[in-house]
C-alpha atoms as a PDB file:
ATOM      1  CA  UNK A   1      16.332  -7.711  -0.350  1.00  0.00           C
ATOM      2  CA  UNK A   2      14.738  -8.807  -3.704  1.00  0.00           C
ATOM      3  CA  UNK A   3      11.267  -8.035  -4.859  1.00  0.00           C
ATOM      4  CA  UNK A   4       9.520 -11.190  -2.735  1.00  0.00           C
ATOM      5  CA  UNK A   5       8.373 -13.874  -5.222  1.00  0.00           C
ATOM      6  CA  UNK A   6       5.028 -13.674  -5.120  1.00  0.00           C
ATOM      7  CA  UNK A   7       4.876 -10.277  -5.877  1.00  0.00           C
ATOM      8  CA  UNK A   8       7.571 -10.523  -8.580  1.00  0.00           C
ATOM      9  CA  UNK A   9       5.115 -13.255 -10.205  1.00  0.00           C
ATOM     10  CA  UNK A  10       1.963 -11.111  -9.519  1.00  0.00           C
ATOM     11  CA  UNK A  11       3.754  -8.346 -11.537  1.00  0.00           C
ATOM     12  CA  UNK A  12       4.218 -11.037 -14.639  1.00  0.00           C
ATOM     13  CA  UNK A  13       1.087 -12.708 -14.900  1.00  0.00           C
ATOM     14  CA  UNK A  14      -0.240  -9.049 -14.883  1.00  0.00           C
ATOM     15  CA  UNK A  15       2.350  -8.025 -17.384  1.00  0.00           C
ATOM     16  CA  UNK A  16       2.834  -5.162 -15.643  1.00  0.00           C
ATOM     17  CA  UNK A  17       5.148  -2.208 -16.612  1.00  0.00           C
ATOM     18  CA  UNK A  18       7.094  -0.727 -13.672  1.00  0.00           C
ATOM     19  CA  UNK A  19      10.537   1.030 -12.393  1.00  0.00           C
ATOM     20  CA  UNK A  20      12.428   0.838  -9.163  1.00  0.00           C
ATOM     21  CA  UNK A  21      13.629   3.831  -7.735  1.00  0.00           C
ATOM     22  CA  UNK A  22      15.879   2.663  -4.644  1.00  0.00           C
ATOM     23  CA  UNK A  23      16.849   5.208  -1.739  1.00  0.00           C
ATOM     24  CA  UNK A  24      18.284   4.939   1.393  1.00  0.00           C
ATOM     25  CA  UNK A  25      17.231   2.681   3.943  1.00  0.00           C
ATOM     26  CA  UNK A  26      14.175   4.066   5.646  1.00  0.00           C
ATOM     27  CA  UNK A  27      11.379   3.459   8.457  1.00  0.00           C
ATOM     28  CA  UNK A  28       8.536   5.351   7.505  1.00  0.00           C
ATOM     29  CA  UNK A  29       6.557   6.597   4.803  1.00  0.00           C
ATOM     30  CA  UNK A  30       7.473  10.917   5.015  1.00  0.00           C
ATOM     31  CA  UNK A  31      11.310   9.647   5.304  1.00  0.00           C
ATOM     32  CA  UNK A  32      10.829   7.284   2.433  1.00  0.00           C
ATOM     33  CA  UNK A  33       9.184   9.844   0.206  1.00  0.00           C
ATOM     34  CA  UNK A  34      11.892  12.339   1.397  1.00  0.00           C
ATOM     35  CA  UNK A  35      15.080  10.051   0.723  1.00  0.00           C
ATOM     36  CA  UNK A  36      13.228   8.620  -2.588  1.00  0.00           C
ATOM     37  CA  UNK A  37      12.598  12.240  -4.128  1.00  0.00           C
ATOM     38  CA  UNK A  38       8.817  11.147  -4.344  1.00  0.00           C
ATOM     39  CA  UNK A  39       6.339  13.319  -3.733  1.00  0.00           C
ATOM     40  CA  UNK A  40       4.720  11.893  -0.791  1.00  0.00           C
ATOM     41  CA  UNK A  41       0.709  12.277  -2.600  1.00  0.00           C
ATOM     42  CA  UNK A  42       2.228   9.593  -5.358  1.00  0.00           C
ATOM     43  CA  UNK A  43       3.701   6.948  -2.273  1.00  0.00           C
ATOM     44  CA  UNK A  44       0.758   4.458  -1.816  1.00  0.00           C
ATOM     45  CA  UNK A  45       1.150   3.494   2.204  1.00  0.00           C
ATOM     46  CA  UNK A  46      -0.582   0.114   2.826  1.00  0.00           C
ATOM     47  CA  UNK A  47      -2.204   0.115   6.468  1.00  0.00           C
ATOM     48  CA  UNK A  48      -3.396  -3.415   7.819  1.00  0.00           C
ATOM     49  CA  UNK A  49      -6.748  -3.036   9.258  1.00  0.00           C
ATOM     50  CA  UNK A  50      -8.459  -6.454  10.979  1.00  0.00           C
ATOM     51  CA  UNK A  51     -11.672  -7.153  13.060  1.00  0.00           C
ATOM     52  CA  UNK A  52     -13.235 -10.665  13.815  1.00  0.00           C
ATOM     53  CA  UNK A  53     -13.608 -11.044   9.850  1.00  0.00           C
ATOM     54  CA  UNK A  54      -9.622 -10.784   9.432  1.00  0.00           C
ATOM     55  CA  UNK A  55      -7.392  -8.092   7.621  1.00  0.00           C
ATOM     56  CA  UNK A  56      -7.821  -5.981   4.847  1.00  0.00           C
ATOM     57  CA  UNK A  57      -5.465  -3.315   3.622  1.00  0.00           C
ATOM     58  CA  UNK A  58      -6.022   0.031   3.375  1.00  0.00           C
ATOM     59  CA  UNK A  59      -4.229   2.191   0.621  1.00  0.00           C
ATOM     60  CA  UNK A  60      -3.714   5.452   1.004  1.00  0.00           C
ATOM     61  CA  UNK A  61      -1.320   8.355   0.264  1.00  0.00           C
ATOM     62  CA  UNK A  62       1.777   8.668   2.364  1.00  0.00           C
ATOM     63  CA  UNK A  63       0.447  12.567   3.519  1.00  0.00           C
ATOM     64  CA  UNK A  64      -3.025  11.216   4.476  1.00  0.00           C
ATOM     65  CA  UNK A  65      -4.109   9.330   7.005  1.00  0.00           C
ATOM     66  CA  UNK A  66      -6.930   6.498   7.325  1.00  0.00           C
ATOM     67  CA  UNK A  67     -10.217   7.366   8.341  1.00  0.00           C
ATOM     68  CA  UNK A  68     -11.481   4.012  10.162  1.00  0.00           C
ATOM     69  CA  UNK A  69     -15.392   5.163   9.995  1.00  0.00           C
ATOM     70  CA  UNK A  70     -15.008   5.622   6.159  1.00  0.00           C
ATOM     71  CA  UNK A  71     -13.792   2.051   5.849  1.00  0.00           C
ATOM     72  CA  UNK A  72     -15.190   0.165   7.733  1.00  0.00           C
ATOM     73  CA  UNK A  73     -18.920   2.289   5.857  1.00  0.00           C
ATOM     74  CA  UNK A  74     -16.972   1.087   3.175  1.00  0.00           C
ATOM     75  CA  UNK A  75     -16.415  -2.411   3.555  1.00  0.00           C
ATOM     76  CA  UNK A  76     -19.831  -2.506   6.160  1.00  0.00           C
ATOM     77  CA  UNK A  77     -17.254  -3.660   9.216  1.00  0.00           C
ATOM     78  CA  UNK A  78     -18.214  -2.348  12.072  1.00  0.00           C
ATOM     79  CA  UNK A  79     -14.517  -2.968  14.054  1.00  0.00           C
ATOM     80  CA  UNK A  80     -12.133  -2.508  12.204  1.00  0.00           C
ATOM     81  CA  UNK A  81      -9.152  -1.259  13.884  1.00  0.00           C
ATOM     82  CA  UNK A  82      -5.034  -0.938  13.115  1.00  0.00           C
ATOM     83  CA  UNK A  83      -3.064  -4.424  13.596  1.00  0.00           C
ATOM     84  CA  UNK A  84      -0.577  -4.521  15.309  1.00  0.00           C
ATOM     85  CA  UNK A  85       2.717  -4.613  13.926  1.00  0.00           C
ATOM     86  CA  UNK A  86       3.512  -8.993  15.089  1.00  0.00           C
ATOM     87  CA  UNK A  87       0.304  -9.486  13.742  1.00  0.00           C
ATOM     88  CA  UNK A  88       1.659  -7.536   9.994  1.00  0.00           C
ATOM     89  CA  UNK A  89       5.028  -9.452  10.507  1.00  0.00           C
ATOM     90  CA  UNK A  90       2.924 -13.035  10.101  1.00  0.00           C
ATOM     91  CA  UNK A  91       0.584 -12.151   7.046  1.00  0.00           C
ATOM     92  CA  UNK A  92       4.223 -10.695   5.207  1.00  0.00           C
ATOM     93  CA  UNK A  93       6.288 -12.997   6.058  1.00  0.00           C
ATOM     94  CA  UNK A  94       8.694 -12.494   2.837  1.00  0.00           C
ATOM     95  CA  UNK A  95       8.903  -8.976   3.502  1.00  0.00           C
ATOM     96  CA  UNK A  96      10.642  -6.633   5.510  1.00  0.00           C
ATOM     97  CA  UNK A  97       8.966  -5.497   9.112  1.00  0.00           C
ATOM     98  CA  UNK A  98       7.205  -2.180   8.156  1.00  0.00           C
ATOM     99  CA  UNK A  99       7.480  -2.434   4.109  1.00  0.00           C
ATOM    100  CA  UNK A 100       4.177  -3.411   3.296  1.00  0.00           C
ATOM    101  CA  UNK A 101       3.594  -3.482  -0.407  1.00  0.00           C
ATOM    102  CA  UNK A 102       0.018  -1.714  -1.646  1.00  0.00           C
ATOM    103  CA  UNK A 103      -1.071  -4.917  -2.957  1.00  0.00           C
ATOM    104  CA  UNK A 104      -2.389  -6.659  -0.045  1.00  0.00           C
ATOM    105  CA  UNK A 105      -4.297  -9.074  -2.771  1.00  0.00           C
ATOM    106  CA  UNK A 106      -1.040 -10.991  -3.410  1.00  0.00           C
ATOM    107  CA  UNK A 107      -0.977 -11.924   0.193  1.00  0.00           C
ATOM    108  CA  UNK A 108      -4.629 -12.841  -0.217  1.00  0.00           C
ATOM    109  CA  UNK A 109      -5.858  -9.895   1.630  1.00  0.00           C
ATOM    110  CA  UNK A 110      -8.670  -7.984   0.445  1.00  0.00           C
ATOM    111  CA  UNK A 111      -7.288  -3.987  -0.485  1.00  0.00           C
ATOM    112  CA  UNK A 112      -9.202  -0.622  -0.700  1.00  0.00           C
ATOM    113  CA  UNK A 113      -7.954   1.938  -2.646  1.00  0.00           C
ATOM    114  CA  UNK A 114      -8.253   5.670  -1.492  1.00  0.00           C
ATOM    115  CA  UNK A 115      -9.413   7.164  -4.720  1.00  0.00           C
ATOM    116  CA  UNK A 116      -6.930  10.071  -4.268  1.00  0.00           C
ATOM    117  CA  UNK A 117      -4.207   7.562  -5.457  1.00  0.00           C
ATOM    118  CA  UNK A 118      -6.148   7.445  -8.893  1.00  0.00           C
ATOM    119  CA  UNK A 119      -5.486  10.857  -9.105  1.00  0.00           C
ATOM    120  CA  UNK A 120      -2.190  10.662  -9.644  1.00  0.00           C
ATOM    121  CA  UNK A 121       0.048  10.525 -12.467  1.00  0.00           C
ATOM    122  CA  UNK A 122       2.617   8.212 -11.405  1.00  0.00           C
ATOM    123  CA  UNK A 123       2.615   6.033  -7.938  1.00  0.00           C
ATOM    124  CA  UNK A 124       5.012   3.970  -5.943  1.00  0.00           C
ATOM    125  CA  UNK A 125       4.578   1.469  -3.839  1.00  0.00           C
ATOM    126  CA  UNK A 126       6.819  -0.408  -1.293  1.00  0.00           C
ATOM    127  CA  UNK A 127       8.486  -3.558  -2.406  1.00  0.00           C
ATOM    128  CA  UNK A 128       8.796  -5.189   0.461  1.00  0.00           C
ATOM    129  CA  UNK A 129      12.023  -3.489   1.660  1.00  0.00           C
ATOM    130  CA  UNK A 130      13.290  -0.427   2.996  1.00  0.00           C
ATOM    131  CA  UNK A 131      14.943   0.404   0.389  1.00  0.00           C
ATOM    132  CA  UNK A 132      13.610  -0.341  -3.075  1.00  0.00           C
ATOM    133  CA  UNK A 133      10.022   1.516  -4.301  1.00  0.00           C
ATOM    134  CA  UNK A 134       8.097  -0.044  -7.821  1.00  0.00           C
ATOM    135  CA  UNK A 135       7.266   3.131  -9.766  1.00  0.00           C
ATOM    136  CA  UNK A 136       3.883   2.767 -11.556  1.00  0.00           C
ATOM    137  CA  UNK A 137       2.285   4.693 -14.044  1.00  0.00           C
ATOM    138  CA  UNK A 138      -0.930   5.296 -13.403  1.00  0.00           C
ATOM    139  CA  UNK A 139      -2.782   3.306 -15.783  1.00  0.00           C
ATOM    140  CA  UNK A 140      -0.443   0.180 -14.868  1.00  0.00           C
ATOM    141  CA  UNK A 141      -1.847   1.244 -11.052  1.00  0.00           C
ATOM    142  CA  UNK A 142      -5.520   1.225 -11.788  1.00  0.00           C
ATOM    143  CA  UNK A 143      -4.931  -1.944 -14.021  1.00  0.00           C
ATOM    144  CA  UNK A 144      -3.360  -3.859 -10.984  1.00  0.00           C
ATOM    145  CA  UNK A 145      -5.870  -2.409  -8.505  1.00  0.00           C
ATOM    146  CA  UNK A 146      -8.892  -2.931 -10.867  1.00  0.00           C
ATOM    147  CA  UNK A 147     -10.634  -5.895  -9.048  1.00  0.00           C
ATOM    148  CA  UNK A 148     -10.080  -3.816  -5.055  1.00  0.00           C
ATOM    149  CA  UNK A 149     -13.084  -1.468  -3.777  1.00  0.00           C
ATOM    150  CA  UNK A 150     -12.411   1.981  -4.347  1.00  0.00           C
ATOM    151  CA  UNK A 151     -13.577   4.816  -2.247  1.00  0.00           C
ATOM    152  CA  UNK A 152     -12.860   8.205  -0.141  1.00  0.00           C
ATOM    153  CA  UNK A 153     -11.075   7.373   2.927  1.00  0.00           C
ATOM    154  CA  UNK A 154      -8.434   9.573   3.877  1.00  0.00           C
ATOM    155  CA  UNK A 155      -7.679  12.564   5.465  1.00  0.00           C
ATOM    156  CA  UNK A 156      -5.271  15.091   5.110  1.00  0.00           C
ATOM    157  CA  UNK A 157      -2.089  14.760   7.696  1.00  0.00           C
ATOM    158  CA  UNK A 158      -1.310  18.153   9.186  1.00  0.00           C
ATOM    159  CA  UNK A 159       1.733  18.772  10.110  1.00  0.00           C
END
């Protein structure tokens, strides 16, 4: 599969520098870190998040994990909860089940950042497949994700 083409035109209007660093096909974020040679602190995982107010997408590093209570504080949502994974299928609809790209805002849903992602150097994001990731230097990251709320949201995933 192909970038979809509304991200592909997101990327140009924001004349946005970026890579692709494909891998094998994969099905979650630790194996797509793993068969991309990424370390899995620079792969931004998008989680879809909803309550009666809709979805929003939560970005966060591929090791960490979502703390609801920090976004929904966040975002002042007091139900926020994981979507389920039909639900994800209909608000993507040009991407692959389960590739979720970190920028929900193309799909018109509002993103959070995890501000450990803006501590890193370089970060990739899913393109919409299993097997392609767009590399991002960071200040091509923060550009892109300059109008989303930022914050401290995740946790550490122990393994």
């Amino acid at each position: 599969m192909f970038i979809p083409p509304r991200l592909s035109f997101f990327l140009l209007v924001n004349d946005a520098e970026y890579g692709i660093r494909r891998h094998r096909h994969t099905r979650n974020s630790p194996d797509t870190a793993h068969a991309a040679r990424v370390p899995p602190h620079q792969l931004a995982k998008a989680v879809v998040l909803e309550d009666d107010m809709g979805c929003v997408v939560a970005v966060v590093p591929a090791d960490r994990y979502v703390r609801l209570g920090r976004v929904s504080q966040l975002l002042a949502r007091e139900h926020l909860h994981l979507t389920d994974e039909d639900r994800v299928a209909t608000l993507f609809p040009d991407c692959e089940r389960g590739a979720v790209p970190a920028l929900g805002m193309v799909w018109g849903l509002e993103t959070v950042v995890d501000d450990e992602l803006e501590t890193q150097s370089v970060v990739y994001i899913e393109c919409g497949d299993h097997e392609r990731l767009l590399r991002l230097e960071h200040r091509q990251f923060h550009a892109l994700m300059r109008q989303s709320r930022h914050g401290q949201f995740s946790g550490l995933r122990l393994h």
